[in-house]
C-alpha atoms as a PDB file:
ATOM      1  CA  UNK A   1     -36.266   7.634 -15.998  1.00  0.00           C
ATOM      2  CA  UNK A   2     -33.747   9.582 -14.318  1.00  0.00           C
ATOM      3  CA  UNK A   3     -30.019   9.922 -16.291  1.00  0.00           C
ATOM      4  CA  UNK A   4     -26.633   9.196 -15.360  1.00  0.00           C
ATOM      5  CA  UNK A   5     -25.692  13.090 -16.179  1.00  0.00           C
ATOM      6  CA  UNK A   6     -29.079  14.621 -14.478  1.00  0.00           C
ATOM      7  CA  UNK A   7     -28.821  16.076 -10.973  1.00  0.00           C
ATOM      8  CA  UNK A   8     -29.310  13.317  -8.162  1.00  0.00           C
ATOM      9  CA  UNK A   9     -33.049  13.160  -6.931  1.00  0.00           C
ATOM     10  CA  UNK A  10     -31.665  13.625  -3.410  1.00  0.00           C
ATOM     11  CA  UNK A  11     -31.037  17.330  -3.615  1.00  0.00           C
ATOM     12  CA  UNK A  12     -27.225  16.775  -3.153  1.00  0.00           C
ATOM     13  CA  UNK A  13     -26.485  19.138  -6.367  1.00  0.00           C
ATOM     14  CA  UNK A  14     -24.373  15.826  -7.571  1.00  0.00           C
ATOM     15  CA  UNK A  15     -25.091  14.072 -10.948  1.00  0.00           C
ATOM     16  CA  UNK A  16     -26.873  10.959 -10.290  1.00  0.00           C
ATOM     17  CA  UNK A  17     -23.686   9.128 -11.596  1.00  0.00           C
ATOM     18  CA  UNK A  18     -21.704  10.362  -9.072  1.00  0.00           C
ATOM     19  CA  UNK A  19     -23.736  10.297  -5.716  1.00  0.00           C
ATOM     20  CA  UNK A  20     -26.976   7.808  -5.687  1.00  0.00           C
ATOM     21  CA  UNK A  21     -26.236   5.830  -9.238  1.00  0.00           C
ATOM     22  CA  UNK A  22     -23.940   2.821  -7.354  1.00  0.00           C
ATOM     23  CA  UNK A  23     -26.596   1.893  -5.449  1.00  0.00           C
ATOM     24  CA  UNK A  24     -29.389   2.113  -7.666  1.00  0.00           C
ATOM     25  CA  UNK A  25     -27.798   1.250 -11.169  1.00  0.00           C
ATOM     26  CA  UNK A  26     -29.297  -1.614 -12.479  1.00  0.00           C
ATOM     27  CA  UNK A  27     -27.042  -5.018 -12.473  1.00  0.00           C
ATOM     28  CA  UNK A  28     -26.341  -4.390 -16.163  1.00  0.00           C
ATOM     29  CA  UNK A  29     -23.271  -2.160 -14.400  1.00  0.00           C
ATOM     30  CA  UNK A  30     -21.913  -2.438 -11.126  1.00  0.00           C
ATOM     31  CA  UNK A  31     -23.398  -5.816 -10.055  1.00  0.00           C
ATOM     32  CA  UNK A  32     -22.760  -7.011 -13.077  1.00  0.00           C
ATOM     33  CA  UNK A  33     -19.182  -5.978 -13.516  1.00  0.00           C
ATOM     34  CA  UNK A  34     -18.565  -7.420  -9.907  1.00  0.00           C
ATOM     35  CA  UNK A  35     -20.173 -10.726 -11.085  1.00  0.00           C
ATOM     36  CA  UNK A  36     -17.383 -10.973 -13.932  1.00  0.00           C
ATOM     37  CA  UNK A  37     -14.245  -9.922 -11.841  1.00  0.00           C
ATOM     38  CA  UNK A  38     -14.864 -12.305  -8.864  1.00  0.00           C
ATOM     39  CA  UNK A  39     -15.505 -15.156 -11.349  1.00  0.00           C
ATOM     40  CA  UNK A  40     -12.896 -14.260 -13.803  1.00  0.00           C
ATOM     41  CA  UNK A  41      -9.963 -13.130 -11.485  1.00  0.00           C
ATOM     42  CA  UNK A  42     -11.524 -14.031  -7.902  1.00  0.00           C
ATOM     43  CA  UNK A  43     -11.315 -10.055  -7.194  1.00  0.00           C
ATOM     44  CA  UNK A  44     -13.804  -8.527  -5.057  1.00  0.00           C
ATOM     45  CA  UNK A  45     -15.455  -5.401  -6.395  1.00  0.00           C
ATOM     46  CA  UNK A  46     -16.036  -2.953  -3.779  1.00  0.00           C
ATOM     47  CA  UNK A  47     -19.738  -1.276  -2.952  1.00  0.00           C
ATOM     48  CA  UNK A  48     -20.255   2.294  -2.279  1.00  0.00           C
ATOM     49  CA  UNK A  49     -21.067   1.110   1.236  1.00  0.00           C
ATOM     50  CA  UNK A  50     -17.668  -0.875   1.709  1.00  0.00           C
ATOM     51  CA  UNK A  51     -15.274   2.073   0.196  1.00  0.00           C
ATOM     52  CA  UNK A  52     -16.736   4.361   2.545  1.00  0.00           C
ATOM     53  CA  UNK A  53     -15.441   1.960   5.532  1.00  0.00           C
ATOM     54  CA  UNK A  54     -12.200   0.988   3.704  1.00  0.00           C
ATOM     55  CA  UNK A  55     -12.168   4.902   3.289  1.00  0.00           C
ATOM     56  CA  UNK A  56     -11.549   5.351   6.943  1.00  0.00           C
ATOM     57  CA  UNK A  57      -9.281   2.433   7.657  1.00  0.00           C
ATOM     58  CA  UNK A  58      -7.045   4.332   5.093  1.00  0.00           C
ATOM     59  CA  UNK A  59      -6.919   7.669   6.462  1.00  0.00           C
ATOM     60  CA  UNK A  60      -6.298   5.972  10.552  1.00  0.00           C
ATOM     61  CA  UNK A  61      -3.555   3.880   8.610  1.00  0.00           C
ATOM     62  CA  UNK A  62      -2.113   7.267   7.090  1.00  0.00           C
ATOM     63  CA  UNK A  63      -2.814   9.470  10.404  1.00  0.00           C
ATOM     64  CA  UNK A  64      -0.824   6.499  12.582  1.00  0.00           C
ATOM     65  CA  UNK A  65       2.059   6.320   9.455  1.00  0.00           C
ATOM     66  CA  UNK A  66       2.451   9.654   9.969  1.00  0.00           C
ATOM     67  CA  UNK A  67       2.397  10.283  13.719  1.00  0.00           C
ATOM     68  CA  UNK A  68       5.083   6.862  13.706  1.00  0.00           C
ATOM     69  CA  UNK A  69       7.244   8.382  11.540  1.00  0.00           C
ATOM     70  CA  UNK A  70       7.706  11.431  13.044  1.00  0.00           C
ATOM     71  CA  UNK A  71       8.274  10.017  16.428  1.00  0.00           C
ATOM     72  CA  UNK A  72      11.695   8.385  14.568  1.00  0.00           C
ATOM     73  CA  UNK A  73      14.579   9.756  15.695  1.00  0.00           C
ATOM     74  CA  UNK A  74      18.280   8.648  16.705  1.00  0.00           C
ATOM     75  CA  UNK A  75      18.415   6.696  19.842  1.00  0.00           C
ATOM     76  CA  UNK A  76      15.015   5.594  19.779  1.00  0.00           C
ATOM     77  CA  UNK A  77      14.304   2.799  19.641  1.00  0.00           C
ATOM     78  CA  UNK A  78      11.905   0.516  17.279  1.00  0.00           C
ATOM     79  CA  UNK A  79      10.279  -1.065  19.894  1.00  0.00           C
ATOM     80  CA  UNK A  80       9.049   2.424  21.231  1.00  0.00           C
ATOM     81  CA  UNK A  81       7.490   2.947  17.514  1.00  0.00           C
ATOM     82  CA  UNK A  82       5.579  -0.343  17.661  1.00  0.00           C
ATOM     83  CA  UNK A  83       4.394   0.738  21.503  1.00  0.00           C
ATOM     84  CA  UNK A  84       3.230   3.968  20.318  1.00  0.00           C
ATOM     85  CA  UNK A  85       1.470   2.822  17.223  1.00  0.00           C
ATOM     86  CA  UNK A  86      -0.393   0.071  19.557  1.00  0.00           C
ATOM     87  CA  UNK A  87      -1.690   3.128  21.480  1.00  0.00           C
ATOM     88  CA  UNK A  88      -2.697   4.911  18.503  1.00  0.00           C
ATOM     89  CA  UNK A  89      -4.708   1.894  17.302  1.00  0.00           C
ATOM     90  CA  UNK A  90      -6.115   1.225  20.736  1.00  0.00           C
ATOM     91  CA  UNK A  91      -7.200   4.775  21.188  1.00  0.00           C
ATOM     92  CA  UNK A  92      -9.193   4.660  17.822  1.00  0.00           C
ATOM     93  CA  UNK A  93     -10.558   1.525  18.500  1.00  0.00           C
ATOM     94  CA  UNK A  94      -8.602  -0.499  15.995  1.00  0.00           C
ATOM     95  CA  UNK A  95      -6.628  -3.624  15.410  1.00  0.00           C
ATOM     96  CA  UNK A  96      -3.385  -3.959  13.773  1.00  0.00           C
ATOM     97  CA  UNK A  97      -3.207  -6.548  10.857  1.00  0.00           C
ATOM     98  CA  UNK A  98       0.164  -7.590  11.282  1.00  0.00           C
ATOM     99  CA  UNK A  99      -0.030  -8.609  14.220  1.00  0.00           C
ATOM    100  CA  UNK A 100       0.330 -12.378  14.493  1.00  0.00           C
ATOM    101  CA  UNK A 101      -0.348 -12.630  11.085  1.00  0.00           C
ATOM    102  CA  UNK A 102       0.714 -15.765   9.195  1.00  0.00           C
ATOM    103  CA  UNK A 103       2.835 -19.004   9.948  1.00  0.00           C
ATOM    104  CA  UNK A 104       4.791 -18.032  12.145  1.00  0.00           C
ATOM    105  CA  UNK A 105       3.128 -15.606  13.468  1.00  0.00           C
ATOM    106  CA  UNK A 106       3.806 -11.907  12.826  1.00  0.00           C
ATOM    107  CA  UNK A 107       4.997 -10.748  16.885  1.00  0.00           C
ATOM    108  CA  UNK A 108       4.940  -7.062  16.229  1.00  0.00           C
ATOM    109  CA  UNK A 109       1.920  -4.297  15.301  1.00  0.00           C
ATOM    110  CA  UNK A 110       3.557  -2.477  12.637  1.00  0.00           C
ATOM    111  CA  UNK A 111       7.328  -3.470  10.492  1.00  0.00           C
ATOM    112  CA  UNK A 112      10.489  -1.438  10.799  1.00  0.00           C
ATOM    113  CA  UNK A 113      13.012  -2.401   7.973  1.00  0.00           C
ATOM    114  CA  UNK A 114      16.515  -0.626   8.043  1.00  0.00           C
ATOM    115  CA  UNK A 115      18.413  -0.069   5.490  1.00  0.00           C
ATOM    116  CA  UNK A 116      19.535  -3.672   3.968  1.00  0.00           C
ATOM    117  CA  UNK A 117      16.093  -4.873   5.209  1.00  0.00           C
ATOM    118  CA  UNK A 118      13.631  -4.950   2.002  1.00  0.00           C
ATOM    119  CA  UNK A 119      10.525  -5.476   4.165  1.00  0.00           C
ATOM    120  CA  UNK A 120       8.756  -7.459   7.610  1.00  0.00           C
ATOM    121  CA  UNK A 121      11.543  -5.757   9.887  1.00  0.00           C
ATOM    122  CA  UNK A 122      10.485  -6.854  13.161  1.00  0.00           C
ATOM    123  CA  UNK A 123      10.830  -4.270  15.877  1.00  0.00           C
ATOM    124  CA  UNK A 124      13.190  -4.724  18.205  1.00  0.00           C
ATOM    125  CA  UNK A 125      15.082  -2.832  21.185  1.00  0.00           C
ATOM    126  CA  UNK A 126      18.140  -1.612  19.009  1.00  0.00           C
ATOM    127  CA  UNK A 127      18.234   2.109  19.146  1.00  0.00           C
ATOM    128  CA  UNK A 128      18.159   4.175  15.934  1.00  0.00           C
ATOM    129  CA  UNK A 129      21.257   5.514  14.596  1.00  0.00           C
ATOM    130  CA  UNK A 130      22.439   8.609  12.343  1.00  0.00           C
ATOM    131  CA  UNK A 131      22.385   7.652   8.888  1.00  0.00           C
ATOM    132  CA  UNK A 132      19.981   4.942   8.994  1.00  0.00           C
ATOM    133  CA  UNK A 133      17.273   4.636   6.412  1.00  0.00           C
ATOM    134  CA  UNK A 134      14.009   2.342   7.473  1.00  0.00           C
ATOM    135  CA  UNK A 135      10.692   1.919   6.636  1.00  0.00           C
ATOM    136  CA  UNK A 136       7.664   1.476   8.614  1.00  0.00           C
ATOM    137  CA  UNK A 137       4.439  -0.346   7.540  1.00  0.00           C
ATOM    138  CA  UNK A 138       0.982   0.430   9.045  1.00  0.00           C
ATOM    139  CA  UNK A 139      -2.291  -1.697   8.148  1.00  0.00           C
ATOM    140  CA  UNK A 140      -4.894  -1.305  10.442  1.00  0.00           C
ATOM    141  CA  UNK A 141      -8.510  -3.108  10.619  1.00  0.00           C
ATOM    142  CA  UNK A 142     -11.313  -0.507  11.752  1.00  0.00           C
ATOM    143  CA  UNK A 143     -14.782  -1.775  11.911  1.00  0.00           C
ATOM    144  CA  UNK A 144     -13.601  -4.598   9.760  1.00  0.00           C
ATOM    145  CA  UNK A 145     -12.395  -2.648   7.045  1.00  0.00           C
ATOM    146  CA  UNK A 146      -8.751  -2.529   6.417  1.00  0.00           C
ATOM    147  CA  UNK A 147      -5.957   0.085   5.612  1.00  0.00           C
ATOM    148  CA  UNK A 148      -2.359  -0.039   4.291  1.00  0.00           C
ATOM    149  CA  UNK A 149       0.449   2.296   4.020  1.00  0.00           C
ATOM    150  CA  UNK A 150       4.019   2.456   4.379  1.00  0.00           C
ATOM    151  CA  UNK A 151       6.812   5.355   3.815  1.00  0.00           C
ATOM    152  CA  UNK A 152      10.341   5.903   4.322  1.00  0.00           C
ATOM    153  CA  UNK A 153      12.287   7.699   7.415  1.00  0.00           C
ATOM    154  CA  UNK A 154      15.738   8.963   6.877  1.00  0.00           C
ATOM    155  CA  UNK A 155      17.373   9.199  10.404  1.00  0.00           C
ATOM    156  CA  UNK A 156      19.338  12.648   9.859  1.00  0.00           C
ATOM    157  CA  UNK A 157      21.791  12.453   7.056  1.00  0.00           C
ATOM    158  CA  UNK A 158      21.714   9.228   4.630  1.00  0.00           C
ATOM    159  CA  UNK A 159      24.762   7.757   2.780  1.00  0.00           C
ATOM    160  CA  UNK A 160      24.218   8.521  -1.097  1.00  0.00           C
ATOM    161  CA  UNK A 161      23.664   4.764  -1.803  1.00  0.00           C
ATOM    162  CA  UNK A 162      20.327   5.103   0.621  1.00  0.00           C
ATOM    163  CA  UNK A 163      19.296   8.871  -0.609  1.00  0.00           C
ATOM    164  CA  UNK A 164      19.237   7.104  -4.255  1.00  0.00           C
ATOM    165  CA  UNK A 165      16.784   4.184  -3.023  1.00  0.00           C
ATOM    166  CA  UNK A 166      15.250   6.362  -0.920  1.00  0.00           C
ATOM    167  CA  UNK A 167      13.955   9.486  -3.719  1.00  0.00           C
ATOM    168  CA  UNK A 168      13.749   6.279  -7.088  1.00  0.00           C
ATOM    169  CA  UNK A 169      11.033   3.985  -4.764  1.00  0.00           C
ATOM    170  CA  UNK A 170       9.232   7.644  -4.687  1.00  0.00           C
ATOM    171  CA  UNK A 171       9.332   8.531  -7.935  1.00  0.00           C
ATOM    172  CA  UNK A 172       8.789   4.867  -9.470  1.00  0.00           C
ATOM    173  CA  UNK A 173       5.515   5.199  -7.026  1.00  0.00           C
ATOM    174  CA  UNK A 174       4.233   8.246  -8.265  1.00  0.00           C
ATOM    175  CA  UNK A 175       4.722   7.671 -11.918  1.00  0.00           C
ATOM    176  CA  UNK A 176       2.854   4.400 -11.596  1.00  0.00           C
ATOM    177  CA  UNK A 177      -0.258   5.958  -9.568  1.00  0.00           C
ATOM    178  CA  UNK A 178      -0.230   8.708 -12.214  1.00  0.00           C
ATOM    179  CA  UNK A 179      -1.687   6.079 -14.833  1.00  0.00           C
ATOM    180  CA  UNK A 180      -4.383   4.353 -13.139  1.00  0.00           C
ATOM    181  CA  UNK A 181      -7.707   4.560 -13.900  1.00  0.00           C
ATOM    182  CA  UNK A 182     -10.202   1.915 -15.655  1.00  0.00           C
ATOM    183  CA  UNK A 183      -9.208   0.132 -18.817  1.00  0.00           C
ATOM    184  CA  UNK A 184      -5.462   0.028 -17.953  1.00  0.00           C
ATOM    185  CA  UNK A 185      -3.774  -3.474 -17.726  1.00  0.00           C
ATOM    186  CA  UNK A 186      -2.184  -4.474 -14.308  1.00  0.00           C
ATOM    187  CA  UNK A 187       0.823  -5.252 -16.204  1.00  0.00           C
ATOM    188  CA  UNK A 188       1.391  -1.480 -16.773  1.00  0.00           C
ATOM    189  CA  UNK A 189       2.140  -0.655 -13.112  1.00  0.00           C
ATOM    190  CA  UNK A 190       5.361  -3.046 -12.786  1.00  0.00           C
ATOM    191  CA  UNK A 191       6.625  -1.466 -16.449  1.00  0.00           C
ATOM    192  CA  UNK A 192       6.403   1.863 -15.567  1.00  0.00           C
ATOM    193  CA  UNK A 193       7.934   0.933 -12.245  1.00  0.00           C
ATOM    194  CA  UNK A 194      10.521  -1.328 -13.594  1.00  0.00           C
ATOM    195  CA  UNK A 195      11.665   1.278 -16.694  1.00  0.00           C
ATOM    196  CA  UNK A 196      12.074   4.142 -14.013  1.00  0.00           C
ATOM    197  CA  UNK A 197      14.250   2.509 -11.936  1.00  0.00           C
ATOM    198  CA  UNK A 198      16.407   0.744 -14.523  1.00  0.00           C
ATOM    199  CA  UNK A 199      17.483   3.951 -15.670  1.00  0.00           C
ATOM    200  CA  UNK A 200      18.985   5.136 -12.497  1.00  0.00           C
ATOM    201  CA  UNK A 201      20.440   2.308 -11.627  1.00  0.00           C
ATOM    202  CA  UNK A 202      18.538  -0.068  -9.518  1.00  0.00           C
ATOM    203  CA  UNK A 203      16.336  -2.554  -9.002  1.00  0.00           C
ATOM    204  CA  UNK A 204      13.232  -3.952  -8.327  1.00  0.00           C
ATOM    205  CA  UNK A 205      12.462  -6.622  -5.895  1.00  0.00           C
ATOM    206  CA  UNK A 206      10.141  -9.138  -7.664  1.00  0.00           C
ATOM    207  CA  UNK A 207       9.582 -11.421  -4.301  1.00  0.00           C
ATOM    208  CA  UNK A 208       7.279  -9.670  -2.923  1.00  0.00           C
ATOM    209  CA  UNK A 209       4.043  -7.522  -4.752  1.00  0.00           C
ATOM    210  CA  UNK A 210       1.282  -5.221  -3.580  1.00  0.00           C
ATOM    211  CA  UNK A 211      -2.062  -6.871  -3.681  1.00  0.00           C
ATOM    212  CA  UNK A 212      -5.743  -6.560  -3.059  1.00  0.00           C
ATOM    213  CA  UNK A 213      -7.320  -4.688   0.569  1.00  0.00           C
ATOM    214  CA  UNK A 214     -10.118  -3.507   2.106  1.00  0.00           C
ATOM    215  CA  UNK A 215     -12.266  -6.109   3.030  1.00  0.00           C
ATOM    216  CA  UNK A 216      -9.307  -8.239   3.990  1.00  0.00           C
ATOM    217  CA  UNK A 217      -5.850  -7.667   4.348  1.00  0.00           C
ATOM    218  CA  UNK A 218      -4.295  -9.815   1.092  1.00  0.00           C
ATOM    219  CA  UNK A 219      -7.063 -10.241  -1.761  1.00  0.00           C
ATOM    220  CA  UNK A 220      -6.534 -10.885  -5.567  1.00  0.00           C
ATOM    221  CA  UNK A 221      -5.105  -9.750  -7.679  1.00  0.00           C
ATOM    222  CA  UNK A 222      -1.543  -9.736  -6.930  1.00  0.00           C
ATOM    223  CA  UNK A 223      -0.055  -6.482  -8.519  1.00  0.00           C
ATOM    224  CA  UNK A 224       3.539  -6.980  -9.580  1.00  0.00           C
ATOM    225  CA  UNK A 225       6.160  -4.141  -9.393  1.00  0.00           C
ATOM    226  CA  UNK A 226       8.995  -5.821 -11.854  1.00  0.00           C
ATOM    227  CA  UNK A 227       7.903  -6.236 -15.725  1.00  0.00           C
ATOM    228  CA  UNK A 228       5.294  -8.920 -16.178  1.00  0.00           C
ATOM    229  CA  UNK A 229       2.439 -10.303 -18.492  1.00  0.00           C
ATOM    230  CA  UNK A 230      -1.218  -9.816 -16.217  1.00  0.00           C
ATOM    231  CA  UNK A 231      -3.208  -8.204 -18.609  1.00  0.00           C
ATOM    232  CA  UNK A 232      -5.993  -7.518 -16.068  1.00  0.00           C
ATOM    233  CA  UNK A 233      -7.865  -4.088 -16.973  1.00  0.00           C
ATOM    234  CA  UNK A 234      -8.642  -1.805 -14.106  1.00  0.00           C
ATOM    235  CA  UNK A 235     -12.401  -1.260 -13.124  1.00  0.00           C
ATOM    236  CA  UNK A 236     -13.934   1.180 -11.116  1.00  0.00           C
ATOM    237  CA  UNK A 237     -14.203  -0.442  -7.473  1.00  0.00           C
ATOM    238  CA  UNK A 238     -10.926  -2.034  -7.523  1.00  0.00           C
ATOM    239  CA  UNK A 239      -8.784  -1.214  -4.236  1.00  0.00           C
ATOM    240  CA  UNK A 240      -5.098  -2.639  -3.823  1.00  0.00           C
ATOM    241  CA  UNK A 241      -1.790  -1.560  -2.907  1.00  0.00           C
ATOM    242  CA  UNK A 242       1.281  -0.487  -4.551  1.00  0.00           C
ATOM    243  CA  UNK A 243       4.282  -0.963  -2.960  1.00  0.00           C
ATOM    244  CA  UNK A 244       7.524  -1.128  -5.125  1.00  0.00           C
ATOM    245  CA  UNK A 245      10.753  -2.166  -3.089  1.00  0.00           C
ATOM    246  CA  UNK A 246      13.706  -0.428  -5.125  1.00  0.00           C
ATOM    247  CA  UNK A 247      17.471  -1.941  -4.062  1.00  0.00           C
ATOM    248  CA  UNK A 248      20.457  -0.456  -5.305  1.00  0.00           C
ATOM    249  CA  UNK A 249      21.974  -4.124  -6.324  1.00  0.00           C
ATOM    250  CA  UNK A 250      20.646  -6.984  -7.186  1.00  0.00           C
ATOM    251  CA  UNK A 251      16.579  -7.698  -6.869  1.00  0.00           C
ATOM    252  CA  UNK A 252      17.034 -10.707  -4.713  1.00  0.00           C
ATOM    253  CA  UNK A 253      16.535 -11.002  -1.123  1.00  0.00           C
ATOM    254  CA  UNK A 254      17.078 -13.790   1.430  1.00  0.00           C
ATOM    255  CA  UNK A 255      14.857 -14.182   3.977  1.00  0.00           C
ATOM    256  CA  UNK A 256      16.214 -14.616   7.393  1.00  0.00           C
ATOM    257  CA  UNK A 257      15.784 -18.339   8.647  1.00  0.00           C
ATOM    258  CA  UNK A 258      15.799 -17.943  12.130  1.00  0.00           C
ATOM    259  CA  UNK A 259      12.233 -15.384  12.558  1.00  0.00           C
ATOM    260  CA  UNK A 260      11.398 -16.439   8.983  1.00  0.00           C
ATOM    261  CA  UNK A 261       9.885 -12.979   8.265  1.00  0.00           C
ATOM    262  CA  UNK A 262      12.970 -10.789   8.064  1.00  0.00           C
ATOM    263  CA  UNK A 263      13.890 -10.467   3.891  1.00  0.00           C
ATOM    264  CA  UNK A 264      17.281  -8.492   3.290  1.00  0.00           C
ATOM    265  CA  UNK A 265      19.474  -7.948   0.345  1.00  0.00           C
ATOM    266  CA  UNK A 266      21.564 -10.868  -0.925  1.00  0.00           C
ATOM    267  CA  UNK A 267      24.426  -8.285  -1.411  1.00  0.00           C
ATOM    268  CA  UNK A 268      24.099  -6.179   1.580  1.00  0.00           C
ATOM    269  CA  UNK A 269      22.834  -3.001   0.004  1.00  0.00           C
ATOM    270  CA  UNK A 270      20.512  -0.788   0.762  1.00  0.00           C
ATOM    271  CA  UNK A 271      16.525  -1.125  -0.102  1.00  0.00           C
ATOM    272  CA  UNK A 272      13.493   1.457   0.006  1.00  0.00           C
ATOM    273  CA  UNK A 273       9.988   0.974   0.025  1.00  0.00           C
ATOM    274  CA  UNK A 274       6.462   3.004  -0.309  1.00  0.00           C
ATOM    275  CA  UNK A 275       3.364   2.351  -0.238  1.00  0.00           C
ATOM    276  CA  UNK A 276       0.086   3.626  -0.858  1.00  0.00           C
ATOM    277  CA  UNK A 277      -3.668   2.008  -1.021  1.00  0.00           C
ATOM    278  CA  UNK A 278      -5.445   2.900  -4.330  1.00  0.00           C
ATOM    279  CA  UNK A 279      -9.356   3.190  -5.297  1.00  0.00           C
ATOM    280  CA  UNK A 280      -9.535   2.635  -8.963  1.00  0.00           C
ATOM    281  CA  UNK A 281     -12.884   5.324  -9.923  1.00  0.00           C
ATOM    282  CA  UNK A 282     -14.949   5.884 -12.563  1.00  0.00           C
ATOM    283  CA  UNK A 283     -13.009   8.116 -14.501  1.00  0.00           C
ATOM    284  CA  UNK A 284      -9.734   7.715 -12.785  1.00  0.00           C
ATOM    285  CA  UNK A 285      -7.824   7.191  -9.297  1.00  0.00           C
ATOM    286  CA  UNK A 286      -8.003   7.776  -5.686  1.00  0.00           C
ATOM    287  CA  UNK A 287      -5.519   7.539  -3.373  1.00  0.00           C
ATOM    288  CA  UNK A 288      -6.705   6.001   0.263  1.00  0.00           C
ATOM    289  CA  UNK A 289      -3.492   6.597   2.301  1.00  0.00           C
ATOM    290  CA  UNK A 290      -2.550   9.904   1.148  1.00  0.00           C
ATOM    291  CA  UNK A 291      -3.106  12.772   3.885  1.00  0.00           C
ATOM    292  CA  UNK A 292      -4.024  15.957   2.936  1.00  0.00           C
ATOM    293  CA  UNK A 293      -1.028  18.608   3.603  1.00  0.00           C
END
């Protein structure tokens, strides 16, 4: 009987653990692991199979983040970054999730949210000015598989109120990747995120949370960015978002009545956001949406 630490039947040079053991384990692991989750906390486990496709949803959602963002620039307009992401999906043959999305439906391919905006900024035929600070939100499905990311743009020279938002939502993001891997409790992520940004300062929108992807776009669990009790442990085949929003005053936001999609401030000040999709491993973390430099 072959081992988990012997070299993979296959030739590949890789331990059998880490290239042909997901797929021929016997249910006492994976399978059975997956069993527990979806019955316990309705989250979907993902197969070697499926992380390969939500693999490359991620990296198109990353490659079109990144070719959106750096089309930003004062006097353009946000209408011209949703018509240029809808070419970048159409020329890889993919779809983009937002669009008409929920009730109502969503009317745009990607979100733009400026400054006050926390998140959902629809695009719209205002041009970019100097000093703005927005977001923009890519998920994309690609051969049914599904990708989301979502980064900041400063347009030239921010106000210090935005360059605060702007560098804490990074930081609070990176220290609360840094601990994932299996065993640790969901709960962890939103204290990490929560203690960081307390201490310069600001905080953190609890309306809104990152959540399960892959296989759709919103699957359990929920993942909280504020301080909460979901003492869910990590597992290898997890894959969900993290996206803190960080505001400079208070945590609440209002959404806007008329589109019912647009959420700003309650106090007018500015908001940041970032967001990455995250594989939870066997011995650690991967992050989906992060391009290589």
């Amino acid at each position: 009987m072959i081992g988990r630490n012997d070299a993979c039947w296959c030739g590949s040079g890789k331990k059998w653990k880490k290239c042909h053991y997901a797929e021929e384990a016997p249910q006492t692991d994976f399978q059975k692991r997956a069993s527990d989750y979806l019955k316990q906390y309705q989250i979907l486990l993902k197969t070697p199979k499926q992380i390969a496709g939500i693999r490359q949803a991620c990296l198109l959602a990353a490659q079109v983040l990144d070719k959106t963002c750096k089309m930003a620039k004062a006097g353009v307009t946000t209408n011209e970054l949703n018509a240029y992401a809808e070419k970048l999906h159409a020329e890889a043959g993919a779809i983009a999730a937002p669009l008409n999305y929920g009730h109502p439906p969503f009317p745009k391919s990607i979100c733009t949210s400026l400054n006050e905006e926390v998140c959902h900024g629809i695009p719209d035929d205002v041009p970019l000015k100097e000093g703005d600070l927005m977001n923009i939100d890519v998920s994309v499905i690609l051969d049914g598989y599904f990708g989301d990311c979502s980064k900041m743009v400063k347009i030239g020279e921010v106000n210090p109120e935005k360059e605060l938002v702007y560098e804490v939502v990074k930081e609070c993001l990176r220290r609360s990747i840094e601990i994932l891997k299996p065993g640790v409790l969901l709960h962890e992520i939103g204290d990490i995120i929560e203690d960081n940004a307390a201490t310069k300062g600001c905080s953190v929108v609890n309306q809104f949370v990152g959540h399960g992807v892959g296989l759709a776009f919103h699957e359990p669990p929920q993942v909280p960015h504020h301080r909460n009790t979901l003492r869910i442990p990590l597992t290898q085949g997890m894959t969900f978002t993290i996206e803190p929003m960080i505001n400079a005053g208070v945590r609440e936001s209002v959404i806007d009545p008329a589109n019912q999609w647009e959420a700003r401030t309650k106090d007018g000040r500015a908001s940041a956001q970032w967001e990455h999709t995250i594989l939870i491993t066997e011995d650690g973390h991967e992050i989906l949406t992060l391009l290589e430099s």
